[in-house]
N, C-alpha and C. Protein backbone atom coordinates (compact mmCIF):
# COMPACT_ATOMS: atom_id res chain seq x y z
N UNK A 1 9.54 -17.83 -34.98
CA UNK A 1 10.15 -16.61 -34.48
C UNK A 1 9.47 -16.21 -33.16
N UNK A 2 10.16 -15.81 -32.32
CA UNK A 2 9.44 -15.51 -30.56
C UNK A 2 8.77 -14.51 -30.61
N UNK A 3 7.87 -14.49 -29.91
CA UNK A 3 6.81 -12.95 -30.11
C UNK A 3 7.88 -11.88 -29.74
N UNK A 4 7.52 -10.63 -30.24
CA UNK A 4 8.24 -9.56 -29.58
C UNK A 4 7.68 -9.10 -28.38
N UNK A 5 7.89 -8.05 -27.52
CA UNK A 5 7.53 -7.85 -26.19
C UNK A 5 6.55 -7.03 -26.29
N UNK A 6 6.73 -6.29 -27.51
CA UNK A 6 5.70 -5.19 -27.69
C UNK A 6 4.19 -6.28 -28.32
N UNK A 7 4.31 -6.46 -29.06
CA UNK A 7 3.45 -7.85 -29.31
C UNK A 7 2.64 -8.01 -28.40
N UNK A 8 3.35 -8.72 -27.22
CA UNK A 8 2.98 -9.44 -26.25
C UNK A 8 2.56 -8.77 -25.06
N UNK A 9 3.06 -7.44 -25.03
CA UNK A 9 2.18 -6.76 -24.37
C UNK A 9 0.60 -6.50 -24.92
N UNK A 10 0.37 -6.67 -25.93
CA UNK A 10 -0.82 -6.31 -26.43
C UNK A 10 -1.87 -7.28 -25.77
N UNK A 11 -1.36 -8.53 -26.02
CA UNK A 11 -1.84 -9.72 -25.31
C UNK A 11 -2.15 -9.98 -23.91
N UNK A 12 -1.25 -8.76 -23.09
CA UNK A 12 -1.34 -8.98 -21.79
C UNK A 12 -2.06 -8.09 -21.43
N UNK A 13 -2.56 -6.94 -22.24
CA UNK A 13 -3.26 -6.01 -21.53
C UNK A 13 -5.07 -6.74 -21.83
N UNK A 14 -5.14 -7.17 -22.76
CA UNK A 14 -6.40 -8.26 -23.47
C UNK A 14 -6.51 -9.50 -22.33
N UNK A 15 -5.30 -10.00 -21.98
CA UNK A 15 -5.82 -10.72 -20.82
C UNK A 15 -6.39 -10.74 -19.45
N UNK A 16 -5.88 -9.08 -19.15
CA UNK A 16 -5.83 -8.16 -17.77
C UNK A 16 -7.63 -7.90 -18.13
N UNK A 17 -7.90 -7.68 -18.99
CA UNK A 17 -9.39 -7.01 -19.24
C UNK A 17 -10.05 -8.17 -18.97
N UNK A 18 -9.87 -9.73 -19.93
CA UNK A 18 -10.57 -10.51 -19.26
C UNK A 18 -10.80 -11.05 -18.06
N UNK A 19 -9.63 -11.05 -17.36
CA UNK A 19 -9.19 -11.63 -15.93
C UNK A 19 -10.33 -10.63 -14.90
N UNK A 20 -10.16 -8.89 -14.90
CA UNK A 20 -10.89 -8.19 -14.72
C UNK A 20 -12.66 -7.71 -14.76
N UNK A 21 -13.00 -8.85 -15.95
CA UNK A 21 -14.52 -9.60 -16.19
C UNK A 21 -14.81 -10.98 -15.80
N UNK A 22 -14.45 -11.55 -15.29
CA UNK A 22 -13.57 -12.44 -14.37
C UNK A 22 -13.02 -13.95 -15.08
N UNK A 23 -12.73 -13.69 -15.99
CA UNK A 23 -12.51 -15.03 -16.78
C UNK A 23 -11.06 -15.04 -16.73
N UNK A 24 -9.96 -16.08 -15.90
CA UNK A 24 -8.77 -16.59 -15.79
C UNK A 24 -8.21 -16.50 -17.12
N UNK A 25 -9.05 -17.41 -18.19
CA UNK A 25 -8.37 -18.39 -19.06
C UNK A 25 -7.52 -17.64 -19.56
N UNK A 26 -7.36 -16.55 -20.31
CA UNK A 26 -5.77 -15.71 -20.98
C UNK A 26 -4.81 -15.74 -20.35
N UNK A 27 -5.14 -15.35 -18.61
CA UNK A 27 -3.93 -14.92 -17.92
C UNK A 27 -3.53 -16.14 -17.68
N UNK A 28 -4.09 -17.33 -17.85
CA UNK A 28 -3.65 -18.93 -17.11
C UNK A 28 -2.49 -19.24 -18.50
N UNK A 29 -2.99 -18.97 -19.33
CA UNK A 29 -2.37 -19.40 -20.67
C UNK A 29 -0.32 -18.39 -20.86
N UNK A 30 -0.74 -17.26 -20.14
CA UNK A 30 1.02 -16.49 -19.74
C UNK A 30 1.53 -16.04 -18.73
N UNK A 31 1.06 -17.45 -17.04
CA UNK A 31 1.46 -17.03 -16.32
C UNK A 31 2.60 -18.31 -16.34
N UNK A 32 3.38 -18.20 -15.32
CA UNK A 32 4.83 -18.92 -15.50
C UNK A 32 3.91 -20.38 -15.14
N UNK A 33 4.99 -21.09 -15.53
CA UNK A 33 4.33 -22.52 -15.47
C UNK A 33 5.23 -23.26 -14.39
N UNK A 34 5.96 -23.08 -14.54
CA UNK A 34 7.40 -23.80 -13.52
C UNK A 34 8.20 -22.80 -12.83
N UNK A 35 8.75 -23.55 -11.98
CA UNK A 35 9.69 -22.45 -11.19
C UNK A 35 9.38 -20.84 -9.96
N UNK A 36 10.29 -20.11 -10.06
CA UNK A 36 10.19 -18.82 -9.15
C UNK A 36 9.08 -18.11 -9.88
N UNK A 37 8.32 -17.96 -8.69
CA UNK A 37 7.16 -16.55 -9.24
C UNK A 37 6.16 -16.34 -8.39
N UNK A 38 5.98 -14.87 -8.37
CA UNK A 38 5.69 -14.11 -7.12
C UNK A 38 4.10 -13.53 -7.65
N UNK A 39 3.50 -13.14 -6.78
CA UNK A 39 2.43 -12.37 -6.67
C UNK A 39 2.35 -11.42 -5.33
N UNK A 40 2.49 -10.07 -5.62
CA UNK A 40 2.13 -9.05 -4.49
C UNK A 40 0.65 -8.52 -4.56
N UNK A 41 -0.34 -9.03 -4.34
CA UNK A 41 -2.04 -8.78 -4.87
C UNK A 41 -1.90 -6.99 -3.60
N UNK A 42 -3.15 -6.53 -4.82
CA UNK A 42 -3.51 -4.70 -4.24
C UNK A 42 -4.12 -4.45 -2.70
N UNK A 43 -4.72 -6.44 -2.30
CA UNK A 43 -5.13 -6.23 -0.84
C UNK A 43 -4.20 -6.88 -0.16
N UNK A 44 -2.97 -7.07 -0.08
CA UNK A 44 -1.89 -7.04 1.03
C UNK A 44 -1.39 -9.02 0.90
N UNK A 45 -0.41 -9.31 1.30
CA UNK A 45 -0.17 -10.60 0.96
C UNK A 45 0.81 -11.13 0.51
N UNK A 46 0.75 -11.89 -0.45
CA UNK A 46 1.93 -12.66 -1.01
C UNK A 46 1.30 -13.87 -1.30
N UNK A 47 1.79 -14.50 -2.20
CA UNK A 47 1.74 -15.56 -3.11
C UNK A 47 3.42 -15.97 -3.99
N UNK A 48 3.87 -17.30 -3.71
CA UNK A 48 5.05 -17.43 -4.17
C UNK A 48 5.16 -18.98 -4.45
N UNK A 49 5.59 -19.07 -5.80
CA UNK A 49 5.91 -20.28 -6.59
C UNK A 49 4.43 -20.41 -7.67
N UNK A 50 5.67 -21.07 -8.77
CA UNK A 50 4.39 -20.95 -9.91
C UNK A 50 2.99 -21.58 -9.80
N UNK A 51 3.08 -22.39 -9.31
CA UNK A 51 1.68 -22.94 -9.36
C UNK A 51 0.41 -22.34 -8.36
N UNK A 52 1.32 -22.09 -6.82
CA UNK A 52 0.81 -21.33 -6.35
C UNK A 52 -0.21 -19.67 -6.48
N UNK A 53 0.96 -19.25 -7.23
CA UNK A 53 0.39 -17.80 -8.39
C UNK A 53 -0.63 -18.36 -9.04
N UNK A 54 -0.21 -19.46 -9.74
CA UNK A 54 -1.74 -19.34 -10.95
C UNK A 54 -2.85 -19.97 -10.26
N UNK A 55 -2.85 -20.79 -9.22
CA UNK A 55 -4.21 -20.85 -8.48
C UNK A 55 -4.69 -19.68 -7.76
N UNK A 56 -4.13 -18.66 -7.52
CA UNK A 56 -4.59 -17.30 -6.43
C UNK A 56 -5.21 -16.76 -7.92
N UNK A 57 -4.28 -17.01 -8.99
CA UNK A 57 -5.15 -15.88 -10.43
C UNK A 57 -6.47 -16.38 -10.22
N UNK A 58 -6.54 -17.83 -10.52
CA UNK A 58 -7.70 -18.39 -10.60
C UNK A 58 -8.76 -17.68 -9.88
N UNK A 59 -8.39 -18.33 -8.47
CA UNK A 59 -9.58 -17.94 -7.18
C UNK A 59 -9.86 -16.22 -7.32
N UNK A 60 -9.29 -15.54 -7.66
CA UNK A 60 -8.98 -14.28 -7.01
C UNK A 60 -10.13 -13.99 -8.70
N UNK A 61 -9.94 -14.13 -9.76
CA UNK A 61 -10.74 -13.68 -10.93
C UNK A 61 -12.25 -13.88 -10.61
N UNK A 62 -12.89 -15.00 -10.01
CA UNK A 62 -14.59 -15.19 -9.69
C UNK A 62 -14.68 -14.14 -9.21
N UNK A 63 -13.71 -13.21 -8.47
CA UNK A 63 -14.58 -11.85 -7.59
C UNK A 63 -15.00 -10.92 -8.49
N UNK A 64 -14.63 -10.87 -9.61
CA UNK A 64 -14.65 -9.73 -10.88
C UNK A 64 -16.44 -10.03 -11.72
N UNK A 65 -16.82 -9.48 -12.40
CA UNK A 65 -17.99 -9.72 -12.91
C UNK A 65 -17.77 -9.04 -14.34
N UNK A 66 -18.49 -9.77 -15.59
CA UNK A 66 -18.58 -8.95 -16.96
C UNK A 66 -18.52 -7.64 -17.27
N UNK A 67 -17.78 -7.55 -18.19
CA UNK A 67 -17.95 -6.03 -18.60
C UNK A 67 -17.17 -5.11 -17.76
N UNK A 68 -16.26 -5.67 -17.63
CA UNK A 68 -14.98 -4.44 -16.62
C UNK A 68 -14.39 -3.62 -17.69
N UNK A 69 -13.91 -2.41 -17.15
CA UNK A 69 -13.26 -1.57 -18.34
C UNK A 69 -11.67 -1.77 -17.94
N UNK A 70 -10.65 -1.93 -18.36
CA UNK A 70 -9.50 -1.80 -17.93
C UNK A 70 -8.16 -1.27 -18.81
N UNK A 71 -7.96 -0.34 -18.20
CA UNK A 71 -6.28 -0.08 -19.32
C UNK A 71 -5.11 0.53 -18.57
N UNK A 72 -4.19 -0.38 -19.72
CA UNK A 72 -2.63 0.01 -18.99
C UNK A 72 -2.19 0.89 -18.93
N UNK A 73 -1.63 2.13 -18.12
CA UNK A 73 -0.98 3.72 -18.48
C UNK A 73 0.54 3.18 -18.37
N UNK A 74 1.15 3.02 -19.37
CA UNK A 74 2.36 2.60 -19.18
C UNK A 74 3.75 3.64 -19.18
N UNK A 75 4.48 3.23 -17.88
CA UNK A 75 5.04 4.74 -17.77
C UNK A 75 6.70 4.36 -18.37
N UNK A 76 6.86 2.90 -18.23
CA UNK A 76 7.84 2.46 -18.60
C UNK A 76 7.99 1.21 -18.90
N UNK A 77 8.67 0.54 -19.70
CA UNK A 77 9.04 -1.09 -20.37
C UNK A 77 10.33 -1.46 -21.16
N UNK A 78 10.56 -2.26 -21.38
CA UNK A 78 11.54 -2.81 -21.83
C UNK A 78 11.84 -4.25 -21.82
N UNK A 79 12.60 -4.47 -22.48
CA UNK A 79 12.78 -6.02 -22.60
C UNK A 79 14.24 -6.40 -23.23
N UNK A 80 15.04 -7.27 -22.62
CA UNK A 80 16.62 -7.65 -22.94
C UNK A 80 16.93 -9.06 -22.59
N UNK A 81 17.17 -9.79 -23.88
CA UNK A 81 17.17 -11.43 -23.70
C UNK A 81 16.13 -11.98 -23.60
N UNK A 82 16.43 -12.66 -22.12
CA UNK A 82 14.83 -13.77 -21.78
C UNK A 82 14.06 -12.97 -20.69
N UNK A 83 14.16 -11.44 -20.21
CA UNK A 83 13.85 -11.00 -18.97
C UNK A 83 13.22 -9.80 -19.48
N UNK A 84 12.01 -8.95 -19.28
CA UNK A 84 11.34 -8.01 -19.75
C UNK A 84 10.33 -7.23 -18.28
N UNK A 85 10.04 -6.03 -18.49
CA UNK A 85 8.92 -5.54 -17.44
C UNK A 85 8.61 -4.77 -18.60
N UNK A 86 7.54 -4.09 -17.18
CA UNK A 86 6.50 -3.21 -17.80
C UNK A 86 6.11 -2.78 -16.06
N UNK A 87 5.94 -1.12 -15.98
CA UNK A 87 5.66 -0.45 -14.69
C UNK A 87 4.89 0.80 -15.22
N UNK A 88 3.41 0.67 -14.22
CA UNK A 88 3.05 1.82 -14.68
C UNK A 88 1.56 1.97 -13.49
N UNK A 89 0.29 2.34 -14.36
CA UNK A 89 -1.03 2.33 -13.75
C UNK A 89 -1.72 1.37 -14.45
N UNK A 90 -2.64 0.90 -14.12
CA UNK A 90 -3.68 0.21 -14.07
C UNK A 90 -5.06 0.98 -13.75
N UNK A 91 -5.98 0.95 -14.78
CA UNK A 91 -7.39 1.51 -14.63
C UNK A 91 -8.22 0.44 -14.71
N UNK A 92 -9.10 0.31 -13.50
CA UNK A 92 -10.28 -0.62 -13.48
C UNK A 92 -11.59 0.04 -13.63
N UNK A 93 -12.86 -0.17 -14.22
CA UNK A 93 -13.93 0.11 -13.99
C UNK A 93 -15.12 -1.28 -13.85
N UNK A 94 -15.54 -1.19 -12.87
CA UNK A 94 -16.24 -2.75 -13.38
C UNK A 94 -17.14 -3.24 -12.04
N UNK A 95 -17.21 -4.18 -11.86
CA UNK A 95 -17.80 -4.87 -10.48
C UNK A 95 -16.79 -5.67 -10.42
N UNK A 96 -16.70 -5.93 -8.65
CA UNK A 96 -15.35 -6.54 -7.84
C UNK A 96 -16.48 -7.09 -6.65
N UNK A 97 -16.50 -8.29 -6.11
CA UNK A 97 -17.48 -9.05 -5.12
C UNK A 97 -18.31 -8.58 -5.24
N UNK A 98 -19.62 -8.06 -6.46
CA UNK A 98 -20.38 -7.72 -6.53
C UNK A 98 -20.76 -5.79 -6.40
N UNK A 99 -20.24 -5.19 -6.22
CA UNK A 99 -19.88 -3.57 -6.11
C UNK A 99 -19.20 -3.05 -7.37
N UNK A 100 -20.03 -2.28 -7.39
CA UNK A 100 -19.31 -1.27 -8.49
C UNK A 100 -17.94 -0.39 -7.96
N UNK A 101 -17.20 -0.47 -8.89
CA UNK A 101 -15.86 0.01 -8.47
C UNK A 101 -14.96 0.89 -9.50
N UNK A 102 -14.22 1.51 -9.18
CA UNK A 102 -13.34 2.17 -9.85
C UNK A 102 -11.55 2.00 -8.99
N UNK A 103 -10.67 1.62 -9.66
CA UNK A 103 -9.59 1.30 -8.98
C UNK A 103 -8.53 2.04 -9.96
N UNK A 104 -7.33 2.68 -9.46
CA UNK A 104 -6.23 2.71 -10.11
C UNK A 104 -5.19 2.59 -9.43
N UNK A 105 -4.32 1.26 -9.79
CA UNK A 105 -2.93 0.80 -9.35
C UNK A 105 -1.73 0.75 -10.12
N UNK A 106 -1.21 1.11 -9.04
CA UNK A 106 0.53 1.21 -9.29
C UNK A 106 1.40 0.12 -9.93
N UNK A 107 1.26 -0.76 -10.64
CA UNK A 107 1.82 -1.89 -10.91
C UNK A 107 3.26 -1.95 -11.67
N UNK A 108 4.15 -3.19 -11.42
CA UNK A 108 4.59 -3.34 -11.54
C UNK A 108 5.31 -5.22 -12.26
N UNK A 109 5.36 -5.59 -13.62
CA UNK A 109 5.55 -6.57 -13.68
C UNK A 109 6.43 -7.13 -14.69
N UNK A 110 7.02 -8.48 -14.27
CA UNK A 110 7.99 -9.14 -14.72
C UNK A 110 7.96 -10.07 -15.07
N UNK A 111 8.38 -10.46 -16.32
CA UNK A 111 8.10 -11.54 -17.61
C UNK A 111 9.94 -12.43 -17.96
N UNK A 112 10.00 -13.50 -17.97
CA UNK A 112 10.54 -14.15 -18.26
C UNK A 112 10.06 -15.11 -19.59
N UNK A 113 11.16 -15.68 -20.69
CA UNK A 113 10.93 -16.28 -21.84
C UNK A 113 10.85 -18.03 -20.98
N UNK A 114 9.75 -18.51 -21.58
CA UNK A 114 9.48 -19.88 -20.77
C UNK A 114 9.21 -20.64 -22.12
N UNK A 115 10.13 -21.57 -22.38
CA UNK A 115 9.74 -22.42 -24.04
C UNK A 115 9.42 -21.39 -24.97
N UNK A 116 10.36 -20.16 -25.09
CA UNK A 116 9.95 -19.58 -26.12
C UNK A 116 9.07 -18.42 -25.75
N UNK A 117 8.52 -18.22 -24.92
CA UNK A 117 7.16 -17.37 -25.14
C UNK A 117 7.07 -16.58 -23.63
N UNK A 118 6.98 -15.78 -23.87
CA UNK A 118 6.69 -14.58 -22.24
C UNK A 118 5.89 -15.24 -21.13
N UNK A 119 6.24 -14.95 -20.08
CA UNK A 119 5.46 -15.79 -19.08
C UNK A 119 5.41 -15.04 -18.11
N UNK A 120 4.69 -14.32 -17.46
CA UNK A 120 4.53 -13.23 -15.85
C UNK A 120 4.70 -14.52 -15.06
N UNK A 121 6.24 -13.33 -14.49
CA UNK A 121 6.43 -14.34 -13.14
C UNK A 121 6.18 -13.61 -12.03
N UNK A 122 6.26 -12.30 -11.95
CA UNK A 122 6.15 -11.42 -11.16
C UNK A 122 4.88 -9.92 -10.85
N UNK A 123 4.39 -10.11 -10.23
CA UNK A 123 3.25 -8.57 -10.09
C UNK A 123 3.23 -8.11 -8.91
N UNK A 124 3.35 -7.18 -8.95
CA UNK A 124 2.91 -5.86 -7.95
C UNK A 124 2.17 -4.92 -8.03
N UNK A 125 1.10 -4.74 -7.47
CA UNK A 125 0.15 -4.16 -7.36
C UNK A 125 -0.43 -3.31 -6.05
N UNK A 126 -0.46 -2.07 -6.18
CA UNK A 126 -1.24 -1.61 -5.04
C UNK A 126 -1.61 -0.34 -5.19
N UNK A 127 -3.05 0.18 -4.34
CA UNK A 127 -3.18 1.19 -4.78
C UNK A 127 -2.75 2.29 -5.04
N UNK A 128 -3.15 3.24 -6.42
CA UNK A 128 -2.24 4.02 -6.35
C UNK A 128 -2.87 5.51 -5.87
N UNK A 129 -2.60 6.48 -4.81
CA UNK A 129 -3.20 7.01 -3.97
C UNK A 129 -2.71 8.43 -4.75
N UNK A 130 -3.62 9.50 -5.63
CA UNK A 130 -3.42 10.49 -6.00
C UNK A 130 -2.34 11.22 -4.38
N UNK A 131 -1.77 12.39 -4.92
CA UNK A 131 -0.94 13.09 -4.15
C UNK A 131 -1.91 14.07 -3.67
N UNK A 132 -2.00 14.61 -2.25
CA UNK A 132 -2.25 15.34 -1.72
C UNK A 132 -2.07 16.91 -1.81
N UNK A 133 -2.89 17.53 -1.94
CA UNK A 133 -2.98 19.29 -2.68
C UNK A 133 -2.36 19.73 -1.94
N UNK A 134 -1.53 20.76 -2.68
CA UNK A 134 -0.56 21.91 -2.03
C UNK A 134 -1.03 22.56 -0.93
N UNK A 135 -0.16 22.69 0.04
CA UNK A 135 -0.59 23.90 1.26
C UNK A 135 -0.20 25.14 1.05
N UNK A 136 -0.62 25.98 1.38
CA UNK A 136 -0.45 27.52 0.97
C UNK A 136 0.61 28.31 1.73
């Protein structure tokens, strides 16, 4: 029976934490394997086609260090057929190239069924910049 999405979100937020302490291996295991798939990373860019994406996961996770705190604020999701998201915030606490950091991003991402099983083909990410206080 195929995981459900809710399921599998559970899985993806468990992989986001490790990826975030800088260990790939979860997110390598449900990122798309074949075909279209994008990466918009929080410092400006692009990354496009599957294999491409999962080597930037790779490289891009050594910058992270143990013990990151991370969780999803999810503002919205859904899932219909083989095609699913999830859009919301992202909370980091942790070390990033060695610095202590605190981050919260705007994300945005998209999952396709690949042999059965959810696969991120798509992320967007960038910071997400509290709103500016009322003027009088």
């Amino acid at each position: 029976m195929p995981q459900s999405f809710e399921d599998f979100m559970a899985e993806r937020e468990r992989s986001s934490t490790a990826y975030s302490s800088g260990d790939p291996e979860p997110l390598d295991e449900i990122v798309a394997t074949k075909g279209a798939a994008t990466f918009f990373p929080p410092s400006g860019g692009t990354a496009c086609g599957a294999e491409i994406v999962r080597e930037r996961y790779r490289r891009d996770a050594s910058a992270f260090s143990p013990g990151a705190k991370n969780r999803f604020e999810i503002m919205d999701s859904g899932a219909s057929g083989d095609l699913a998201f999830w859009t919301g915030l992202q909370h980091f606490e942790g070390r990033l190239g060695g610095k202590e950091m605190r981050m919260k991003l705007r994300v945005t991402e998209l999952f396709r069924r690949e042999d059965g099983a959810w696969k991120l083909v798509h992320r967007h990410a960038d910071p997400a910049a509290d709103p500016p206080a009322p003027r009088n």
